[in-house]
Protein backbone atom coordinates (compact mmCIF):
# COMPACT_ATOMS: atom_id res chain seq x y z
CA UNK A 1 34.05 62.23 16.73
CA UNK A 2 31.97 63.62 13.52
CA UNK A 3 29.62 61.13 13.69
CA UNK A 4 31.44 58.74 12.10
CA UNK A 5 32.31 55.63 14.59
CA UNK A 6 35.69 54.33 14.09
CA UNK A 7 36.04 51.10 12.18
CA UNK A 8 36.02 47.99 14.23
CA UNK A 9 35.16 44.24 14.78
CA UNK A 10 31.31 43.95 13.17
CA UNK A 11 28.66 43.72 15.98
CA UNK A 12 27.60 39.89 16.06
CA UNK A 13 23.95 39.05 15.88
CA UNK A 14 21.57 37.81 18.11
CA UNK A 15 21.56 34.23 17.96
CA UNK A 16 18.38 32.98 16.04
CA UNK A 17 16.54 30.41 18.31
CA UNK A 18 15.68 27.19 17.24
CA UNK A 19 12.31 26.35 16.56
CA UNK A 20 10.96 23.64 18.68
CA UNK A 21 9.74 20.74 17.66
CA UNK A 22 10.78 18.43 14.30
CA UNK A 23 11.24 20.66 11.23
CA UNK A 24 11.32 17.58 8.73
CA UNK A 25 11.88 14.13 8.57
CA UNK A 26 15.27 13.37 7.67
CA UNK A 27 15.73 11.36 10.43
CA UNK A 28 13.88 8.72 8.53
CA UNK A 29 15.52 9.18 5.44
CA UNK A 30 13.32 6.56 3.82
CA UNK A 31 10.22 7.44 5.06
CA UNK A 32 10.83 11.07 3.97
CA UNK A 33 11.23 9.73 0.89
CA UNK A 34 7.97 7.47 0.89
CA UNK A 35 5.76 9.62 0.06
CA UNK A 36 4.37 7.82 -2.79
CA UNK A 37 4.91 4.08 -1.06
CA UNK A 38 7.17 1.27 -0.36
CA UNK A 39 7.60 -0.78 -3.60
CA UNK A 40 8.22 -4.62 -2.67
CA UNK A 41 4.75 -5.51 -1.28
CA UNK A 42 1.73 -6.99 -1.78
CA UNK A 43 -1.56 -3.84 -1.93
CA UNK A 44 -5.17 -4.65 -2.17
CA UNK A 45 -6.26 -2.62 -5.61
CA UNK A 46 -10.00 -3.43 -5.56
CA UNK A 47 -12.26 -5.93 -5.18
CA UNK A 48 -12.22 -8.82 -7.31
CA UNK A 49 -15.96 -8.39 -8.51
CA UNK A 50 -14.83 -5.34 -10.03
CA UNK A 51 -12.46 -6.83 -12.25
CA UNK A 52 -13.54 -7.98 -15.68
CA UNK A 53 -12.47 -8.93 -19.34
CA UNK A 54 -12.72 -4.99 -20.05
CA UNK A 55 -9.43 -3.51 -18.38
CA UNK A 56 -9.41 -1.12 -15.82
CA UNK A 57 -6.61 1.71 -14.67
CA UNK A 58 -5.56 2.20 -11.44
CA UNK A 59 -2.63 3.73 -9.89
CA UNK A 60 -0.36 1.94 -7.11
CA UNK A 61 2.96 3.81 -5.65
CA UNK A 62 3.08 5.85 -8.46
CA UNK A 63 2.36 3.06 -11.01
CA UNK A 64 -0.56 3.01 -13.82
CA UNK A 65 -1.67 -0.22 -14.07
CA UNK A 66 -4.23 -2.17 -16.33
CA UNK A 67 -5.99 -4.73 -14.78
CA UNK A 68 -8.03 -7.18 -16.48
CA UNK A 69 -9.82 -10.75 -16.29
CA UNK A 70 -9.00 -13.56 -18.40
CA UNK A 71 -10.30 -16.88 -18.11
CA UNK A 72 -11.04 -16.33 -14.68
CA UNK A 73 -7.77 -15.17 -13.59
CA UNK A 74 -6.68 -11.15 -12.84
CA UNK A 75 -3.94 -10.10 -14.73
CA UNK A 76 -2.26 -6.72 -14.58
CA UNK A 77 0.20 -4.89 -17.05
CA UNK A 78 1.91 -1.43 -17.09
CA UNK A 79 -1.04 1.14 -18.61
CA UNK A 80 0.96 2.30 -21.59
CA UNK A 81 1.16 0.87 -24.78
CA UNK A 82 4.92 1.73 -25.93
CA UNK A 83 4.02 2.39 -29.21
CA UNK A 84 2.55 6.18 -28.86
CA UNK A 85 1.77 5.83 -24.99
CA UNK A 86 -1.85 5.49 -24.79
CA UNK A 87 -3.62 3.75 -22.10
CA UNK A 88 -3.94 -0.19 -22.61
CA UNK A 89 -6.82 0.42 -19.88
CA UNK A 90 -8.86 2.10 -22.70
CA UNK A 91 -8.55 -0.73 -25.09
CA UNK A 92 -9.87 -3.95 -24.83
CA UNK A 93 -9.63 -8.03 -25.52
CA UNK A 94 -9.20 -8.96 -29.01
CA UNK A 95 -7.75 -12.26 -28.55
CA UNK A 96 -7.88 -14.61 -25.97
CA UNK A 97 -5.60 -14.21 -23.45
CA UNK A 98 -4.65 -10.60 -24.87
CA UNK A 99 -5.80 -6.97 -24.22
CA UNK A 100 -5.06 -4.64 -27.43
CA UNK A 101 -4.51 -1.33 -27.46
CA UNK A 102 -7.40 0.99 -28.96
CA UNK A 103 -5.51 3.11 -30.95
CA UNK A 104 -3.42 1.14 -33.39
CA UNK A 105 -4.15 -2.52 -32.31
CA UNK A 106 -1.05 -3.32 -30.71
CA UNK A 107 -1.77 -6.45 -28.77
CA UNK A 108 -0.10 -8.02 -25.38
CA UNK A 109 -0.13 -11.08 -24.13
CA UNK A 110 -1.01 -11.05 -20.39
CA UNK A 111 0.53 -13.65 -19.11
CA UNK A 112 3.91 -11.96 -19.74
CA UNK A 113 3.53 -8.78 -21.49
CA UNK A 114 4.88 -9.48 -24.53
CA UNK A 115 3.64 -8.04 -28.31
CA UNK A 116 1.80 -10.53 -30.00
CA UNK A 117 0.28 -9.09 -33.12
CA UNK A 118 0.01 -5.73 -34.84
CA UNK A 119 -3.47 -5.70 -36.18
CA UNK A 120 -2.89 -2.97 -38.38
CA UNK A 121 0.55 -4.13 -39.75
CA UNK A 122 -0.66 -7.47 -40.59
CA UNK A 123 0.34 -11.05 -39.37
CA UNK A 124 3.95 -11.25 -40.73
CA UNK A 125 4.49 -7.66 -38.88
CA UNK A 126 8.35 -7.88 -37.67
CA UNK A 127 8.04 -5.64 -34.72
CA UNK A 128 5.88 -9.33 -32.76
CA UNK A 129 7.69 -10.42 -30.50
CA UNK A 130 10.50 -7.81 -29.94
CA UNK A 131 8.99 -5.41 -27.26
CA UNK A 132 6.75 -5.62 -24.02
CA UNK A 133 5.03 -4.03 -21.60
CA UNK A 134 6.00 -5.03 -17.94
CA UNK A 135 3.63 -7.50 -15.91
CA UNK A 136 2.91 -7.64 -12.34
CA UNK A 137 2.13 -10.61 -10.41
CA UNK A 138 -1.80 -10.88 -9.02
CA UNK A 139 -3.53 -13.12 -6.62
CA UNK A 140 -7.23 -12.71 -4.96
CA UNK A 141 -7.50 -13.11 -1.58
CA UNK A 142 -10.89 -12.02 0.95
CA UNK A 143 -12.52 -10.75 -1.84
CA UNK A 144 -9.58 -8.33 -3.27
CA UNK A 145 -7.36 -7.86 -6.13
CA UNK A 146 -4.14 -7.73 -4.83
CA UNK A 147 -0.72 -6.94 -6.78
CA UNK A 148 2.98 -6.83 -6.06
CA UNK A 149 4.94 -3.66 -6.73
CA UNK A 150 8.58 -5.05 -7.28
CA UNK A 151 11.64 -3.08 -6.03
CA UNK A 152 13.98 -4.31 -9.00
CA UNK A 153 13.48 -7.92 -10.67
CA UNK A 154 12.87 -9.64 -7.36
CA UNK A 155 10.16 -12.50 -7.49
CA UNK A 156 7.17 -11.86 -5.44
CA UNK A 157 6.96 -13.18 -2.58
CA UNK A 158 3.82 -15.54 -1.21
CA UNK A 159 1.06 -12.97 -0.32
CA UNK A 160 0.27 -15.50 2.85
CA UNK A 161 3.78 -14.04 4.34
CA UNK A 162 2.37 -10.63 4.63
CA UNK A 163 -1.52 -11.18 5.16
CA UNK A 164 -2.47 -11.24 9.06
CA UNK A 165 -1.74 -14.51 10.01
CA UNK A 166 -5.53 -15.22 11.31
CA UNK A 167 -6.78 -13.89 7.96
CA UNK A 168 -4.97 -16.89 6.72
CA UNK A 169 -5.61 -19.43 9.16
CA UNK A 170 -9.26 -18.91 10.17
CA UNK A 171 -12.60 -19.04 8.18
CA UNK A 172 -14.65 -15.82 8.66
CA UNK A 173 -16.57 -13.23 6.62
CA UNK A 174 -15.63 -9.83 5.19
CA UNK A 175 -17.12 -6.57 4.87
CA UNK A 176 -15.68 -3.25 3.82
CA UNK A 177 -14.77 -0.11 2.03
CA UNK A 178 -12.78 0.82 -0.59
CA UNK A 179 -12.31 4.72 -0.87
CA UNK A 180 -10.25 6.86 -3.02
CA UNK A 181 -9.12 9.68 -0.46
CA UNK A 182 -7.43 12.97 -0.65
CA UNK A 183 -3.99 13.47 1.09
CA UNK A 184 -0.74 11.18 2.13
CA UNK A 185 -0.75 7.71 3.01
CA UNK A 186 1.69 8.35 5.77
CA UNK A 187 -0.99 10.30 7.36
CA UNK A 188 -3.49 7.84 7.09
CA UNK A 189 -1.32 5.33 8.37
CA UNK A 190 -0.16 7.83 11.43
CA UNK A 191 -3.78 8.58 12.27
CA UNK A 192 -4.66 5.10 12.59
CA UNK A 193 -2.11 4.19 14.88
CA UNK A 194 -1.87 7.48 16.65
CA UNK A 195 -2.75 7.17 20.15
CA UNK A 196 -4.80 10.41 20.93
CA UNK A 197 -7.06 11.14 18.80
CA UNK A 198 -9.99 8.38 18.98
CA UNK A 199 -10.72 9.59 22.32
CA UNK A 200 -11.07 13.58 21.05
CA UNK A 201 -11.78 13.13 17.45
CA UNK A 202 -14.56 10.45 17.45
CA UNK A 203 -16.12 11.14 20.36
CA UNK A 204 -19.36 12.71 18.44
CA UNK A 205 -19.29 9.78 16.41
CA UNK A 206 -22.41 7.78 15.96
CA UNK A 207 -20.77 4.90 16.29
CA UNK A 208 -19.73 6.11 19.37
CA UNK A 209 -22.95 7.01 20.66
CA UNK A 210 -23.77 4.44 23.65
CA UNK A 211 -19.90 3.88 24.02
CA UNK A 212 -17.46 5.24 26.50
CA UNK A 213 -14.35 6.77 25.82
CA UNK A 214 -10.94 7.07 28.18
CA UNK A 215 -9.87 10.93 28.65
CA UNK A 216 -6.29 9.75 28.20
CA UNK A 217 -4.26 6.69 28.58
CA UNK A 218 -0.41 6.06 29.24
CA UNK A 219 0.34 3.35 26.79
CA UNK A 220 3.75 1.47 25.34
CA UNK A 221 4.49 0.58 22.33
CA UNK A 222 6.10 -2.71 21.95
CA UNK A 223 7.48 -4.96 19.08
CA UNK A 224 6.31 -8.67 18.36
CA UNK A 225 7.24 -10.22 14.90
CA UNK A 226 6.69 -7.79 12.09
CA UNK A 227 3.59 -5.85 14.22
CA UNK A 228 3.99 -3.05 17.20
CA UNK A 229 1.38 -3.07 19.28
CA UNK A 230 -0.07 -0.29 21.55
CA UNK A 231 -0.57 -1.40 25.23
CA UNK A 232 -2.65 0.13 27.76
CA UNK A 233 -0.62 0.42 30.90
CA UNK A 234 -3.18 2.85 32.62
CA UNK A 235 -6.48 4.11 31.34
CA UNK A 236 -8.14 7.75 32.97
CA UNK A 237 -11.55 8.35 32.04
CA UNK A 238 -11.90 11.63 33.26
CA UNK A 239 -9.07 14.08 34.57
CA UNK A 240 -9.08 17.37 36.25
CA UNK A 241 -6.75 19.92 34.42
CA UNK A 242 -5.79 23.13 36.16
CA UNK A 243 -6.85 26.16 35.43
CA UNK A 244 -9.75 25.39 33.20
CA UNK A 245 -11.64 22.20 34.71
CA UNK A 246 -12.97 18.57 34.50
CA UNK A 247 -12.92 16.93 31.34
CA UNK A 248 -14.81 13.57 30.63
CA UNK A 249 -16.26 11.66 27.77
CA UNK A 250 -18.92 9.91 30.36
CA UNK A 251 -22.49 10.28 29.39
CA UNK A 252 -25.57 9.46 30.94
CA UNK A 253 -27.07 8.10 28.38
CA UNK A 254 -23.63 5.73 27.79
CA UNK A 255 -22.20 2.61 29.00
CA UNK A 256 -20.64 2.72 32.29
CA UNK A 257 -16.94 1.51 31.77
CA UNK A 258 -15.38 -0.94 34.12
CA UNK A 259 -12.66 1.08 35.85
CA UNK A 260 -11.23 -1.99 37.99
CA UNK A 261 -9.41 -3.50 34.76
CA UNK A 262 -7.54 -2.55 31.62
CA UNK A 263 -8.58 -4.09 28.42
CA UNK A 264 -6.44 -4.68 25.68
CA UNK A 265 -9.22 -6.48 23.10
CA UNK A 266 -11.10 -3.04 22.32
CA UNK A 267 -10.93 0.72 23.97
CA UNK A 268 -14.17 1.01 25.81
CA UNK A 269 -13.45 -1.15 28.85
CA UNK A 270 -13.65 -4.91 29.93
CA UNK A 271 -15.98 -7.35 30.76
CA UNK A 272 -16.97 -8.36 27.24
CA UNK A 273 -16.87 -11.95 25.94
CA UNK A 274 -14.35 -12.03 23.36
CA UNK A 275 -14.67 -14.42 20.01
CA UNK A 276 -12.27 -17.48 20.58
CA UNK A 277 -10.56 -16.67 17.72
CA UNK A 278 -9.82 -13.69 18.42
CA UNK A 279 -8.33 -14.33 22.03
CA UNK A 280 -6.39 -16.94 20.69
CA UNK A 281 -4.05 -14.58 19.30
CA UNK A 282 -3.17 -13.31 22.41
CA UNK A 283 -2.50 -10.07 20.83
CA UNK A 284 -0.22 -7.55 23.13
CA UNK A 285 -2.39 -4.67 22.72
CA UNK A 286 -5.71 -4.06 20.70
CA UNK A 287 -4.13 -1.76 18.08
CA UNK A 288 -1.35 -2.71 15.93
CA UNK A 289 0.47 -2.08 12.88
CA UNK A 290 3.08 -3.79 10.37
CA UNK A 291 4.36 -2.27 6.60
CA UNK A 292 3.75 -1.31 4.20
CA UNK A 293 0.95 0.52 6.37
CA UNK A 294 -1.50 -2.46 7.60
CA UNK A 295 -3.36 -1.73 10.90
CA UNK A 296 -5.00 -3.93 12.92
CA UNK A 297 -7.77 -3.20 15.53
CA UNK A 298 -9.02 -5.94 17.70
CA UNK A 299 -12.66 -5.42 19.21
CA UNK A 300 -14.15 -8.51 21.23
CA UNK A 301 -16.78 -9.62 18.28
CA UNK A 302 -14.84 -8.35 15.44
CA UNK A 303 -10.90 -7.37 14.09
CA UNK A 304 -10.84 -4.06 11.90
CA UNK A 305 -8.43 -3.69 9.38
CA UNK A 306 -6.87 -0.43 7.55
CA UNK A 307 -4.72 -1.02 4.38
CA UNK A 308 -3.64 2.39 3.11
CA UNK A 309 -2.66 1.92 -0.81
CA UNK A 310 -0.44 4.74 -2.06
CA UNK A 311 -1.10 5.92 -5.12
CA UNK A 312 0.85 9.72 -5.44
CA UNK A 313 2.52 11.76 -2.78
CA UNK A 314 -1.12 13.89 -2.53
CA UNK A 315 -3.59 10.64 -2.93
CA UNK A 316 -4.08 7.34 -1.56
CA UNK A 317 -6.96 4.32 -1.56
CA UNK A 318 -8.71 3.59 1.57
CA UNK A 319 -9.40 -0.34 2.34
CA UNK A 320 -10.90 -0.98 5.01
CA UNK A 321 -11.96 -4.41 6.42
CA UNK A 322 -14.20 -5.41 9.15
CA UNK A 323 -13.58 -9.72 9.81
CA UNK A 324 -16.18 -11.54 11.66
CA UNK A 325 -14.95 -14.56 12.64
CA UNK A 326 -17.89 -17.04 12.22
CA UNK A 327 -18.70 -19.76 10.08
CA UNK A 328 -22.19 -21.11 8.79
CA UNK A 329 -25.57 -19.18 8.91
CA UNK A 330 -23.79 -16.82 11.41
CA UNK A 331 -22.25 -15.44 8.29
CA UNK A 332 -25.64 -14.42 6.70
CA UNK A 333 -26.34 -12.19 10.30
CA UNK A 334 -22.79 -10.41 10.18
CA UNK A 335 -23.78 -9.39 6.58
CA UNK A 336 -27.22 -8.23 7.52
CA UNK A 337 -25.96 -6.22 10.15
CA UNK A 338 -23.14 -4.79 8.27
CA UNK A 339 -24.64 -3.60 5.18
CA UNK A 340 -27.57 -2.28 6.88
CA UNK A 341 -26.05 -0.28 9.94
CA UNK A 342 -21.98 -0.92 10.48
CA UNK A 343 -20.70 0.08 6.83
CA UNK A 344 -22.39 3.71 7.13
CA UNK A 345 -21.65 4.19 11.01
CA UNK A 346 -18.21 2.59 10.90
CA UNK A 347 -16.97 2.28 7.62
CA UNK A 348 -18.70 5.92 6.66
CA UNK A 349 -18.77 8.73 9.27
CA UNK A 350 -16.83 7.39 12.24
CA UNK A 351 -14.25 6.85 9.58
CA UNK A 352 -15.18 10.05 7.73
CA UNK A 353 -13.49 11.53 10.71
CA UNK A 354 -10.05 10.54 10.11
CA UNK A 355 -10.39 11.03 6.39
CA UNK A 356 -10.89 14.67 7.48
CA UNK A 357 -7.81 14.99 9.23
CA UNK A 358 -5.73 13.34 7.27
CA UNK A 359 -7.05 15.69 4.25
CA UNK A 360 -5.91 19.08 6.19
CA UNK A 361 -2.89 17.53 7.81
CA UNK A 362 0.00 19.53 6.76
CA UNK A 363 3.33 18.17 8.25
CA UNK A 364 6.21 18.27 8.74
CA UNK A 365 7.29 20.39 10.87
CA UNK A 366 5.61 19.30 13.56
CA UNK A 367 5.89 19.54 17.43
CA UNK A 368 5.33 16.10 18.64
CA UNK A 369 4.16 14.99 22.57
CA UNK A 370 4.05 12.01 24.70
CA UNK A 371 1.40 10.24 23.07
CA UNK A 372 3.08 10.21 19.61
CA UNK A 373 5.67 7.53 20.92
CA UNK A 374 3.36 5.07 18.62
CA UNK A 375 4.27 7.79 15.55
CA UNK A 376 8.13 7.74 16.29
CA UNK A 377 8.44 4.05 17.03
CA UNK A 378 6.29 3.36 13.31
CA UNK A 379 8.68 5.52 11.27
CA UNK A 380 11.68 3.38 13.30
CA UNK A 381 10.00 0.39 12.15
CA UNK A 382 9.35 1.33 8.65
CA UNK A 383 12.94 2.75 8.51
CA UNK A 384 14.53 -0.62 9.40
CA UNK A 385 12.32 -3.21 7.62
CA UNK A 386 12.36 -1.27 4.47
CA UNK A 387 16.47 -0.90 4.50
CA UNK A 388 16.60 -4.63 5.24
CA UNK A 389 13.84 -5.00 1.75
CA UNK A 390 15.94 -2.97 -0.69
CA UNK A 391 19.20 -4.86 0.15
CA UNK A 392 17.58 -7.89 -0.66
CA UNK A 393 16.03 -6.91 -3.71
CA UNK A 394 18.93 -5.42 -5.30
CA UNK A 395 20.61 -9.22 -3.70
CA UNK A 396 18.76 -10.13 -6.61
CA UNK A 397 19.87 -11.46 -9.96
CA UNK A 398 18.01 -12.87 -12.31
CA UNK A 399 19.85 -15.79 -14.40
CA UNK A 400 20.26 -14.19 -18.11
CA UNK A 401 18.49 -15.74 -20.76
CA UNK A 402 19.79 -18.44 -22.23
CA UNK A 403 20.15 -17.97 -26.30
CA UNK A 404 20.81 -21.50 -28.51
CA UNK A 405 23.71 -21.00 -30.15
CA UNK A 406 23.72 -20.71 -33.69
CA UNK A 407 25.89 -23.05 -35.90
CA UNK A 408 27.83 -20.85 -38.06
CA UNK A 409 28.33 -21.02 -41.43
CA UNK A 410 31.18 -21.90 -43.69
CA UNK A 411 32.36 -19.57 -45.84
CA UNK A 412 32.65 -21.07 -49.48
CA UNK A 413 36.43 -21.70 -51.10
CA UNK A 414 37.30 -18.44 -53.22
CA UNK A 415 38.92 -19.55 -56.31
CA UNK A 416 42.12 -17.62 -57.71
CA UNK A 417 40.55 -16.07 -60.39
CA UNK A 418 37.38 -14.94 -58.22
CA UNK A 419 39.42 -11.79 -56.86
CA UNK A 420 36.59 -9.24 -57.79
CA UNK A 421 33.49 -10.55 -56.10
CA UNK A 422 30.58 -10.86 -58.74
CA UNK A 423 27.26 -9.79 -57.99
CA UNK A 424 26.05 -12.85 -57.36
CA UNK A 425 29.15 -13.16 -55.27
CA UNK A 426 27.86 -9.71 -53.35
CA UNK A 427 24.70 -10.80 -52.93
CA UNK A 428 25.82 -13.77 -50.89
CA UNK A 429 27.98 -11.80 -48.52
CA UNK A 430 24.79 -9.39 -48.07
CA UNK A 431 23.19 -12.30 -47.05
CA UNK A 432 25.40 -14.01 -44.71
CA UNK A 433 26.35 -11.19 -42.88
CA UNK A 434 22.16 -10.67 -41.99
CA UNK A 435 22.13 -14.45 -40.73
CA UNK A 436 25.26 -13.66 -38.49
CA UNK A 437 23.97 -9.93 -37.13
């Protein structure tokens, strides 16, 4: 040969290997697609206290909303006025009842959203009463503003259906955070349930200072109602790991767990005395979580709630809620010792940990491992429920409004000689056809 190789059959490439682990999230085609919330459900916005007769934006799955006090009760309305698109949360309350916007004047009525008056075009302006602004249905509850973020034109539901049934059934007191916080919801929501990284991440925590950690735990994840819960089956609070040694989060200076039992009320051990409201629930497992992205953490003396609010695919609102369970002067002691030592050891840096990670998370792809079971079986969950909630919603049809029906009129008898109309003839035609339009 010359050096020039006879043609033939091309020489097939090396296979490319597939890269381990989950390169996206298609297999939760919804939940990929979440990333700036689940409409159809209730999400705390702020709390109530905050919420005056001067309106006040905030952003909820992608929505800009104004929200603003009236008479004592929280109204919210879409935060553009349709005229030139400003803000209605920069305006304020001309009327009663009303919140103009500060530009032209253009005023809404809260209850349904509906143009009022034109202060600049005068009280006989014709454009009253022909366009809106869309109107959200509020309600308070343990302190917060809460509003529904419909799918379609469904009603909202009662918020009681999707509030932790003993937030609803028992009396107790509240404290907690509200935090704007960099980075997806769906992260915040993973962390929280995730079941490794308490024991790793938080164990410099102050709050975690005279408390004892597991090493690692083999746990289950298990359905009951609308909640999973994460169940301890056994707990190892130190391990050997070959090749590079011992690992344990026991201190000296910490509390020596109680190895003899599992304990599903809290993650440092058993043996405490549990609030009777709280055992009462006979909750599964101490960690637990239901959509849109509510978790639940039950400690003996306390339950811990996370709500993360979407607001954009790259931001999201913190609320977190610590519920004491006690009634009379007891109250005044929770509040004591929350404001001056739990909200800045819980609700601030032990928190302040996840915020962290949930900041620099950057996934998918991802290569998942035994633990995130509670991850996987959350994203089934979410998948399901939120297939069953759209059906429903689009289910929906509102009954079209009914219009009176207008009595038409009777033309008037031409007479032979009328077969040119005159112009007062014309004029009368003009006129009749604008009743009928």
């Amino acid at each position: 040969m010359t050096g020039v190789e006879a043609p033939g059959a091309a020489q097939a490439l090396p296979e490319r290997p597939r890269a381990a682990g989950r390169q996206d999230w298609t297999a939760w085609p919804r939940y990929n697609e979440a990333g700036s919330g689940y409409r159809g459900y209730w999400y705390p916005v702020t709390w109530s206290s905050h919420i005056t007769k001067d309106p006040k934006s905030y952003t909820i799955c992608g929505e800009k909303l104004a929200i603003i006090r009236d008479g004592g009760k929280a109204y919210a309305l879409h935060d553009r006025c349709p005229h030139r698109g400003v803000p209605l949360s920069e305006g304020d309350q001309q009327f009663p009842g009303t919140v103009s916007c500060p530009y032209h004047g253009w005023t809404f009525r809260l209850t349904d959203g509906k143009l009022a008056a034109v202060i600049t075009d005068g009280p006989d302006s014709k454009i009253c009463g022909k366009l809106s602004v869309q109107t959200y249905s509020v309600e308070e509850r343990l302190g917060l503003v809460w509003v529904y973020i419909p799918i379609a034109s469904e009603p909202a539901p009662p918020i009681d259906e999707q509030l932790p049934r003993e937030l609803v059934e028992n009396e107790g007191i509240v404290g907690g955070r509200i935090q704007p916080r960099g980075g997806n919801w769906r992260f915040a929501c993973e962390n929280g349930f995730d079941e490794g990284h308490a024991k790793y991440l938080h164990r410099t925590a102050l709050w975690r200072l005279f408390k004892p950690m597991p090493t690692w735990n083999i746990t289950s994840i298990i359905p009951e109602g609308r909640w999973i819960y994460r169940v301890q089956e056994e707990v190892y609070w130190e391990a050997d790991f070959p090749g590079v040694g011992k690992w344990t989060n026991k201190r000296w200076w910490k509390k020596k767990p109680d190895e003899s039992q599992i304990s599903q009320i809290g993650n440092v051990g058993a043996g405490l005395k549990v609030n009777p409201v709280i055992a009462a629930q006979n909750f599964p497992g101490f960690a637990s979580l239901s959509m849109p992205g509510v978790l639940r953490i039950a400690y003996p003396n306390f339950i811990h709630y996370e709500f993360y609010v979407p607001v954009d695919d790259d931001n999201h609102l913190y609320v977190g809620l610590m519920v004491n369970f006690v009634t009379g002067v007891r109250k005044l002691g929770f509040v004591a010792k929350y404001l001056g030592a739990i909200r800045w050891l819980f609700h601030g840096q032990f928190s302040g940990q996840d915020e962290w990670m949930v900041r620099v998370t950057d996934a998918p792809p991802e290569k998942l491992y035994r633990p995130d079971v509670s991850l996987t079986t959350w994203r089934n969950l979410a998948e399901e429920e939120y297939s069953e909630k759209i059906a429903a919603a689009l289910a929906f049809t509102p009954d079209p409004p009914v219009r009176p029906v207008r009595e038409r009129r009777t033309p008037a008898a031409r007479t032979a000689s009328a077969t040119a109309p005159t112009e007062s003839t014309n004029g009368a035609s003009v006129s009749a056809a604008a009743d009928t339009e």
